[in-house]
Protein backbone atom coordinates (compact mmCIF):
# COMPACT_ATOMS: atom_id res chain seq x y z
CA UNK A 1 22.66 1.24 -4.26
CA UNK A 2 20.86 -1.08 -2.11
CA UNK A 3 19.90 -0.11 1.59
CA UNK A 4 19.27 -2.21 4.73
CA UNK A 5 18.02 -1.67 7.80
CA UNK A 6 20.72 -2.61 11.20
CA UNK A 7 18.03 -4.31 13.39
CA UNK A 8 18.69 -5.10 17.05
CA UNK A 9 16.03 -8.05 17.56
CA UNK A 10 16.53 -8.43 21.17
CA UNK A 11 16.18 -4.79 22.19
CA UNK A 12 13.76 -3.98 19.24
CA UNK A 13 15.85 -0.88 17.88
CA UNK A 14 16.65 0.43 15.07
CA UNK A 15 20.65 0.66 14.84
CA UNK A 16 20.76 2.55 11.83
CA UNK A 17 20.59 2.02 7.81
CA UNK A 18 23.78 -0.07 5.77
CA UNK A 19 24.69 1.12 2.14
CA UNK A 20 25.99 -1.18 -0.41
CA UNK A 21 26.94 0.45 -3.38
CA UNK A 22 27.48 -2.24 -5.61
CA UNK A 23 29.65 -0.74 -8.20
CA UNK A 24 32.05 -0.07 -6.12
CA UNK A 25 31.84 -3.01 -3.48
CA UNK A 26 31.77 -0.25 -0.75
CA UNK A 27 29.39 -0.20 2.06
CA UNK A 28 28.68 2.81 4.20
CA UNK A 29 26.83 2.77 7.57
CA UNK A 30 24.32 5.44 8.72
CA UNK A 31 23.37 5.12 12.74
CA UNK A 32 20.19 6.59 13.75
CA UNK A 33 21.01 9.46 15.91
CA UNK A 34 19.58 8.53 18.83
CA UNK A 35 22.16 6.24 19.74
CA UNK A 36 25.07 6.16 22.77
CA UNK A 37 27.82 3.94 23.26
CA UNK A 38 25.44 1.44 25.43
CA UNK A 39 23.70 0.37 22.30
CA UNK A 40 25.45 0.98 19.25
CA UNK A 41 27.50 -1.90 17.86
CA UNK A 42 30.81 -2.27 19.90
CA UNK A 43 32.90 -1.80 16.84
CA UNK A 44 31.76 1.46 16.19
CA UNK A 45 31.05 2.59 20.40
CA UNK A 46 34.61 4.87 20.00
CA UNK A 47 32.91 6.65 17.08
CA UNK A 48 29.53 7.31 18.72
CA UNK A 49 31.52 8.90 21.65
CA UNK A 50 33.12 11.83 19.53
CA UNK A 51 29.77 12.50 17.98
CA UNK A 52 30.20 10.65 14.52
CA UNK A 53 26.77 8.94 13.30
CA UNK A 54 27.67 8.16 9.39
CA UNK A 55 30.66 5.37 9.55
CA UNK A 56 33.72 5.63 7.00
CA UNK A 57 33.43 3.19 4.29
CA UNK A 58 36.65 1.24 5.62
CA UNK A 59 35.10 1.22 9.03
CA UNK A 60 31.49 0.03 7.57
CA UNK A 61 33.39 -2.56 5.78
CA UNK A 62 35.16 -4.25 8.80
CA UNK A 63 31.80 -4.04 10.44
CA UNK A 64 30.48 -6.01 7.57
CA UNK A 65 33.28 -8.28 7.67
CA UNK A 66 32.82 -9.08 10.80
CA UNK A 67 29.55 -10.96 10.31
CA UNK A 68 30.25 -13.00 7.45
CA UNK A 69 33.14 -15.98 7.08
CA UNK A 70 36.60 -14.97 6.48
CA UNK A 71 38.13 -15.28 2.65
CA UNK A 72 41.19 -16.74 4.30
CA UNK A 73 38.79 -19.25 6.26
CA UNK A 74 40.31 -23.06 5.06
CA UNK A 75 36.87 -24.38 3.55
CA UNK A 76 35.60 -21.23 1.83
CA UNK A 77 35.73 -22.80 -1.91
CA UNK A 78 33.42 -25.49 -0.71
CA UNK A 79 31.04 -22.66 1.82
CA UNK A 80 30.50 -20.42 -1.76
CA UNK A 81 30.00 -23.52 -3.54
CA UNK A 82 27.44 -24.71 -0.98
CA UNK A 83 25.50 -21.04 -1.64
CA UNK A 84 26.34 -21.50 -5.67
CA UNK A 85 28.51 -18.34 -5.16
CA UNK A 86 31.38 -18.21 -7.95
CA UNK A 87 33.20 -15.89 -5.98
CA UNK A 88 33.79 -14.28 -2.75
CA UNK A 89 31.89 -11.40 -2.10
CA UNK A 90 30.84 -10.06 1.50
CA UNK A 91 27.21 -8.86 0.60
CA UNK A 92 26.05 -11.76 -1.21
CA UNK A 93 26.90 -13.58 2.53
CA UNK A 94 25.73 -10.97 4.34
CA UNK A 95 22.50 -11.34 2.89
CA UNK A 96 22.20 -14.59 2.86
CA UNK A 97 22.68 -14.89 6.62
CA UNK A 98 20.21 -11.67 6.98
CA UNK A 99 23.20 -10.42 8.74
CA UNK A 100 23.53 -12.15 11.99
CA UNK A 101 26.50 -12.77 14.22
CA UNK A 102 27.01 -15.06 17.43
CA UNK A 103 28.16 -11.73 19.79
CA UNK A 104 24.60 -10.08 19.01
CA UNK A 105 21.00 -10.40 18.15
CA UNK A 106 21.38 -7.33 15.31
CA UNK A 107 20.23 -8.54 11.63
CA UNK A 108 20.09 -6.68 8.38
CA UNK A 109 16.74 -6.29 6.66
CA UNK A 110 16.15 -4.57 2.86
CA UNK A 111 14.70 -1.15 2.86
CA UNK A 112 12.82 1.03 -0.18
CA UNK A 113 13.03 4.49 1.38
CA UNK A 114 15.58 6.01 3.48
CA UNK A 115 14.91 7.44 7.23
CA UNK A 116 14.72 10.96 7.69
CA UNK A 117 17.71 11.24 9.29
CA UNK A 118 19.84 9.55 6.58
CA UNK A 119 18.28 11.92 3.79
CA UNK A 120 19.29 15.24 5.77
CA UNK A 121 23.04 14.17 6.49
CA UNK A 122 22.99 13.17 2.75
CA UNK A 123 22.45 17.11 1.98
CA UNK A 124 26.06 17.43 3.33
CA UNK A 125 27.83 15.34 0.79
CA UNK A 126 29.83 16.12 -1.88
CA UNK A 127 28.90 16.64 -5.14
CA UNK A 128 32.44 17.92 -6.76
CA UNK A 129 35.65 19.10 -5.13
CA UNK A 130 38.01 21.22 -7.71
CA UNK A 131 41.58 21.62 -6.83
CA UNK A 132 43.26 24.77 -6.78
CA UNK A 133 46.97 25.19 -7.55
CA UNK A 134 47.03 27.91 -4.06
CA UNK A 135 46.53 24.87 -1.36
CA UNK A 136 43.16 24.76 -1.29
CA UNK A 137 40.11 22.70 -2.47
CA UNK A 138 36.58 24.55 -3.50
CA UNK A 139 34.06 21.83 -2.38
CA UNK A 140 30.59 21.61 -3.62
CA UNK A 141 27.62 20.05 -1.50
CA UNK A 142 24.49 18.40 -2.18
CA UNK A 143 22.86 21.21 -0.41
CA UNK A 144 23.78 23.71 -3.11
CA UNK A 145 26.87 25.45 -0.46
CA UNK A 146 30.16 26.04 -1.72
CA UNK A 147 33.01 25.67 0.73
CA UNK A 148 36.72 26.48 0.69
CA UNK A 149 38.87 24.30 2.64
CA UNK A 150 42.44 24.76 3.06
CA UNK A 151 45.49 22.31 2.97
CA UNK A 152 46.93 23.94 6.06
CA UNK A 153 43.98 22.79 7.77
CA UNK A 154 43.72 19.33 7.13
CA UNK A 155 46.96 18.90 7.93
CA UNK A 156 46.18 20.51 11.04
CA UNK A 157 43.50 17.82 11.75
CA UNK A 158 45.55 15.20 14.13
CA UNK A 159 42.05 12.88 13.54
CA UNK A 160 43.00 12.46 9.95
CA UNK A 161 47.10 12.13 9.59
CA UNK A 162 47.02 12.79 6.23
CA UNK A 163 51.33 13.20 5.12
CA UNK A 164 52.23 16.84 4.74
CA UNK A 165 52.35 15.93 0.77
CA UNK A 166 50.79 18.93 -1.45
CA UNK A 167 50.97 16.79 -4.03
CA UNK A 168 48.67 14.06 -2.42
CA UNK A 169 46.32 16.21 -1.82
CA UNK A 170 46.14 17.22 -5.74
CA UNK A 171 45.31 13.75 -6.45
CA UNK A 172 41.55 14.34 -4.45
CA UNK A 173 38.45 12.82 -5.90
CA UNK A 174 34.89 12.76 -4.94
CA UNK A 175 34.70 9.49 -3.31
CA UNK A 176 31.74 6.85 -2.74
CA UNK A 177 28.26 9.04 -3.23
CA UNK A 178 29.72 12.11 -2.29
CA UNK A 179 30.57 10.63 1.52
CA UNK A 180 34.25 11.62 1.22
CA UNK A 181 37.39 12.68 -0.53
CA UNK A 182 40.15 10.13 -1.48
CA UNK A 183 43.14 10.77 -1.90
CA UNK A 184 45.31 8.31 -3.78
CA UNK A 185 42.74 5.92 -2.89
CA UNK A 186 44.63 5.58 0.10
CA UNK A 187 43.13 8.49 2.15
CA UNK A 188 39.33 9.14 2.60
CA UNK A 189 38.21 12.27 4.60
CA UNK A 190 34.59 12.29 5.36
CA UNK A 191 32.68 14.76 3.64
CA UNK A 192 31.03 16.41 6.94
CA UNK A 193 34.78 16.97 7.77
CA UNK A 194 35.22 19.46 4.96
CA UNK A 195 31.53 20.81 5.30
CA UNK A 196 32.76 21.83 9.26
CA UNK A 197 36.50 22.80 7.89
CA UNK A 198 35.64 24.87 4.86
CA UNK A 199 34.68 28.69 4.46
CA UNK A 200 31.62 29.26 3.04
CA UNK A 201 32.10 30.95 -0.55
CA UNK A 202 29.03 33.18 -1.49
CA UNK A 203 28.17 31.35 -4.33
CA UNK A 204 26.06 28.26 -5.87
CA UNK A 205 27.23 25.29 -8.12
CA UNK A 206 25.22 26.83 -10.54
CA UNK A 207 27.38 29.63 -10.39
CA UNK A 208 30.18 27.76 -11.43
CA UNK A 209 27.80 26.43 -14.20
CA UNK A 210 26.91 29.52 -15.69
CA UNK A 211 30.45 31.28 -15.68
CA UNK A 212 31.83 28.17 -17.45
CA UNK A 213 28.65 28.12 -20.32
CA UNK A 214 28.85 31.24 -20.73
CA UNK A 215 32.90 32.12 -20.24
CA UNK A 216 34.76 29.51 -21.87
CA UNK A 217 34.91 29.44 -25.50
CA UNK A 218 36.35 26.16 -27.75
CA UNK A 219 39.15 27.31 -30.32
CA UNK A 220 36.57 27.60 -33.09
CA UNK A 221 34.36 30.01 -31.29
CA UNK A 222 37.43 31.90 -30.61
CA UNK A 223 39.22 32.00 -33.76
CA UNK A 224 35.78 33.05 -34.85
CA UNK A 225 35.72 36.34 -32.62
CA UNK A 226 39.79 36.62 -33.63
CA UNK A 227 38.67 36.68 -37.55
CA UNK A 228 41.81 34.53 -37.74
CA UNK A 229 42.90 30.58 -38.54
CA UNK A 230 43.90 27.91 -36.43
CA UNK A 231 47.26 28.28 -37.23
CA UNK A 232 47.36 32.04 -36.31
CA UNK A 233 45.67 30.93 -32.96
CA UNK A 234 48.56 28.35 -32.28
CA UNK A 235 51.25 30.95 -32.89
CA UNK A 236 49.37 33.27 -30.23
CA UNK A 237 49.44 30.37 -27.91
CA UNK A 238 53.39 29.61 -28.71
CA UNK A 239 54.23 32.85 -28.65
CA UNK A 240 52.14 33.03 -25.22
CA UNK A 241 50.14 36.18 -26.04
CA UNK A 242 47.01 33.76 -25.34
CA UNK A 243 46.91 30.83 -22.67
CA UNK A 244 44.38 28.09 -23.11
CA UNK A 245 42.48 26.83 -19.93
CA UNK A 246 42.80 23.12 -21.19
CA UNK A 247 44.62 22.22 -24.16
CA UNK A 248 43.94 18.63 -25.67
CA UNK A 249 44.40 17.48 -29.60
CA UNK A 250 41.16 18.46 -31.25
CA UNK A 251 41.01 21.79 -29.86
CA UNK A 252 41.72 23.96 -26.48
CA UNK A 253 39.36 25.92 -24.27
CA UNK A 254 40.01 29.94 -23.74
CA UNK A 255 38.83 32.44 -21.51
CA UNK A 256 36.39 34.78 -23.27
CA UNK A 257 37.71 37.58 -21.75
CA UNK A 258 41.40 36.64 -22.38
CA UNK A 259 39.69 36.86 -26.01
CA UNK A 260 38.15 39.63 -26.12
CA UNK A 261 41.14 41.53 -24.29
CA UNK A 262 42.94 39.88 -27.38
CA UNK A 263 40.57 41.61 -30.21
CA UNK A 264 41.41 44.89 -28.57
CA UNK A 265 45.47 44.60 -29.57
């Protein structure tokens, strides 16, 4: 990840922090919170207004766009050759303009550490979001909360218009640093979305951890406690006296107390 300072020369502020994750090609914006919709970028003046400080990644990315030339832009194969560039890529002339743009005096400049402000949103991202086949995701956060959140109400959520489609949201994934979920990688919802949507579950990631180290048993371990074969084991499965957790080639994963309930037949 590499992170940049948004620099307003002319009114000597600080606009906020840029994140370029360069895996990825994704950039996310962070505005210091201090800001109002007199001197935050006009771009992002509609978000600012409803109270949102970290910027979507498809949001940060017109934004970043926006200051650099266009790929569609006639003479672009002889502009990258001018900067030895072998390809188009919107950081690499980002930086090399340090970020400026005719309509304002802002300008990008590197960073080591991260403000305050950016590291204490950050606490609010995701670390892992599990679906469950009941309409609902369990999300985990950086900040070590566990949080419930409900198809019904993202639906709900006229800000996101995500399609009444169950089986969209089964297709979620943590997306860029924890900042979102994607869906499809055609939906993202911002990660402080679910934090403010979700039910707080009394438990810790670690939790989670622990039940699965210490629950889940591999088909050795349990044919081990089932003094019986791998072929007896399959039978129990196909005969659906025992039902794996995840079944894959090598092996499948049980339940320990599905086997021990089993030991007691």
């Amino acid at each position: 990840m590499k992170t940049y300072e948004i620099y307003d020369q002319e009114n000597d502020l600080s606009i906020g922090v840029l994140l370029y994750y360069e895996k990825e090609k994704s950039f996310v914006i962070e505005l210091a919170p201090d800001l109002d919709e007199w001197t935050a970028p006009l771009l992002l003046t509609a978000l600012v207004k409803r109270g949102v400080y970290t910027i979507p990644r498809d949001i940060s990315l017109l934004w970043v766009k926006g200051r650099v030339v266009p790929s569609e832009r006639q003479n672009i194969q002889s502009i990258l050759s001018a900067h030895k560039l072998k390809e188009y890529d919107e950081m690499k002339l980002l930086e090399i303009t340090g970020g400026r743009c005719p309509q304002d005096s802002m300008i990008i400049r590197k960073i080591d550490a991260l403000p305050g402000y950016v590291t204490e949103r950050r606490k609010k991202n995701l670390t892992d979001c599990l679906v469950s086949e009941h309409g609902y995701w369990i999300c985990f956060f950086a900040d070590d909360t566990v949080r419930k959140v409900s198809f019904l109400k993202l639906w709900d959520n006229e800000e996101l218009q995500i399609p009444d489609n169950p089986e969209l949201l089964r297709s979620a994934k943590v997306g860029t640093d924890g900042y979102c979920v994607t869906l499809d990688d055609a939906y993202d919802i911002p990660a402080s979305v679910l934090y403010e949507t979700g039910t707080l579950i009394p438990l810790r990631p670690d939790d989670f951890t622990s039940y699965v180290t210490n629950n889940a048993l591999d088909t050795s371990q349990s044919c081990e406690l089932l003094e019986c074969s791998r072929q007896n084991l399959s039978y129990l499965i196909k005969q659906g006296q025992l039902q794996p957790i995840r079944e894959e080639v090598k092996g499948s994963l049980f339940r320990k107390g599905d086997i021990l309930r089993k030991m007691q037949d």
